[in-house]
Protein backbone atom coordinates (compact mmCIF):
# COMPACT_ATOMS: atom_id res chain seq x y z
CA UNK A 1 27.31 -14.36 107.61
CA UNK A 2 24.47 -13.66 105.17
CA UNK A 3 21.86 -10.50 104.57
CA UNK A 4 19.96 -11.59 107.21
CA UNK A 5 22.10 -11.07 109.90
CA UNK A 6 22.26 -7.52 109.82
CA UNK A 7 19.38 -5.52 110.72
CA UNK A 8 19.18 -1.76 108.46
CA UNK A 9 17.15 0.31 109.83
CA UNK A 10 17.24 2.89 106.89
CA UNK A 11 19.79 5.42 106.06
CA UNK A 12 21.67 7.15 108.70
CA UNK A 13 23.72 10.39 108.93
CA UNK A 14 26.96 9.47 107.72
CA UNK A 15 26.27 7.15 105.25
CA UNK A 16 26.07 8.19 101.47
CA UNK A 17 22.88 8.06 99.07
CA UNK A 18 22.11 7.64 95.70
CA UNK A 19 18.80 9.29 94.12
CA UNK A 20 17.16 10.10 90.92
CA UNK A 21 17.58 14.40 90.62
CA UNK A 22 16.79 16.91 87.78
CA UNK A 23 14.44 16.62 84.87
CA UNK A 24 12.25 13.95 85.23
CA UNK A 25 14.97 11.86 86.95
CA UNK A 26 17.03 12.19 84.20
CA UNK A 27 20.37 12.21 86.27
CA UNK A 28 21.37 11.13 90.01
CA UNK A 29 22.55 12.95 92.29
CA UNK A 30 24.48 11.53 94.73
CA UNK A 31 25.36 13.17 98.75
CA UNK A 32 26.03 12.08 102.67
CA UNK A 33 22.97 11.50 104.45
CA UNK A 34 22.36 14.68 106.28
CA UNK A 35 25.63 16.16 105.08
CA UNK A 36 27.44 17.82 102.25
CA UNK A 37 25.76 16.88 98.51
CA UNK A 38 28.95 15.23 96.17
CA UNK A 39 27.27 16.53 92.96
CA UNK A 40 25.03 15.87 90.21
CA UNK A 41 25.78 12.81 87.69
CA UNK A 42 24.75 11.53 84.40
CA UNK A 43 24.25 8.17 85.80
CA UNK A 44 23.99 5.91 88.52
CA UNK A 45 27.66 4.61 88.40
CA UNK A 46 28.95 7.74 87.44
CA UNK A 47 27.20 8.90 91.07
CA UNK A 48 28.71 5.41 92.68
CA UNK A 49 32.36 6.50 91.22
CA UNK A 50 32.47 9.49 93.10
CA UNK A 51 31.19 8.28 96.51
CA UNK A 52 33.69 5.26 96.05
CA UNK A 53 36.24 8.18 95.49
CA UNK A 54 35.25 9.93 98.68
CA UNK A 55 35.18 6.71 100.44
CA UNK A 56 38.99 5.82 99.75
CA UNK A 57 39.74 9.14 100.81
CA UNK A 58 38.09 9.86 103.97
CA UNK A 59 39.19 5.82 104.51
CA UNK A 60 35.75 5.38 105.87
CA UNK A 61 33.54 2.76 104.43
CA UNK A 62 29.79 3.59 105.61
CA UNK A 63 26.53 2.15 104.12
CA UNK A 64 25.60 3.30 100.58
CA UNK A 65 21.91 3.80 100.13
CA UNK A 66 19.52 3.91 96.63
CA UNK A 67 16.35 6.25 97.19
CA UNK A 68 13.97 5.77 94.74
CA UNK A 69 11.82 8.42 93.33
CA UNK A 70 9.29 6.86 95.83
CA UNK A 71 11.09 7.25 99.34
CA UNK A 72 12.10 3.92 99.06
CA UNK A 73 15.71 2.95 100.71
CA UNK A 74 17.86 -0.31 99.85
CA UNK A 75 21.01 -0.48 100.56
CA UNK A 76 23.61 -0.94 97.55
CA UNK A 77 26.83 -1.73 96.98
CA UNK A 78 29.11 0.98 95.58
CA UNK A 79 31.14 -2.20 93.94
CA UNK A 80 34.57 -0.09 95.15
CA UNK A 81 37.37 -1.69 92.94
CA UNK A 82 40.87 -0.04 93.13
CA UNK A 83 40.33 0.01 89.03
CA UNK A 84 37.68 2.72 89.47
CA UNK A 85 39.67 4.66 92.02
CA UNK A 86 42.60 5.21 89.66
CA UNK A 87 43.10 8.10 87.63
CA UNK A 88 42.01 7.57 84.02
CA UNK A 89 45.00 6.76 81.64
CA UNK A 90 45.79 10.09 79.47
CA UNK A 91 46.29 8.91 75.38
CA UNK A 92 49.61 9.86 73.83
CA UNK A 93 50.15 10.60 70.28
């Protein structure tokens, strides 16, 4: 199976998006389409971490979206690696 056999329509509620937010696009903000927002980020994978996060947890595995500042939808992917779902390591002394 390839791209082309799947046919996306455009975002739909349920899925997650990514978009630029704030001062001139200066961070991403990153939500359920038609649903509750998961925050503000400082960057794009920062935004992708957390809807990976929400992802494992809800075990539900929905299309991830990238809206440009232009209306524009493509579909990503979130890259969901068990390495960014783990808890960061905490430095001893």
């Amino acid at each position: 199976m390839d791209d082309d056999d799947f046919d996306f329509a455009g975002p739909e509620e349920g899925d997650y998006q990514i978009n630029p937010c704030g001062p001139l696009g200066g961070q991403t903000c990153a939500g359920e389409v038609g649903g509750k927002s998961l925050g503000r980020f400082k960057s794009d994978a920062a935004a992708l971490k957390a809807i990976c996060k929400k992802m494992a947890s809800d075990q539900f595995w929905p299309n991830v979206w990238n809206i440009s500042d232009h209306g524009n939808a493509s579909v990503i992917d979130p890259n969901c690696t068990l390495r960014q779902l783990r808890p960061p390591k905490r430095k001893t002394r």
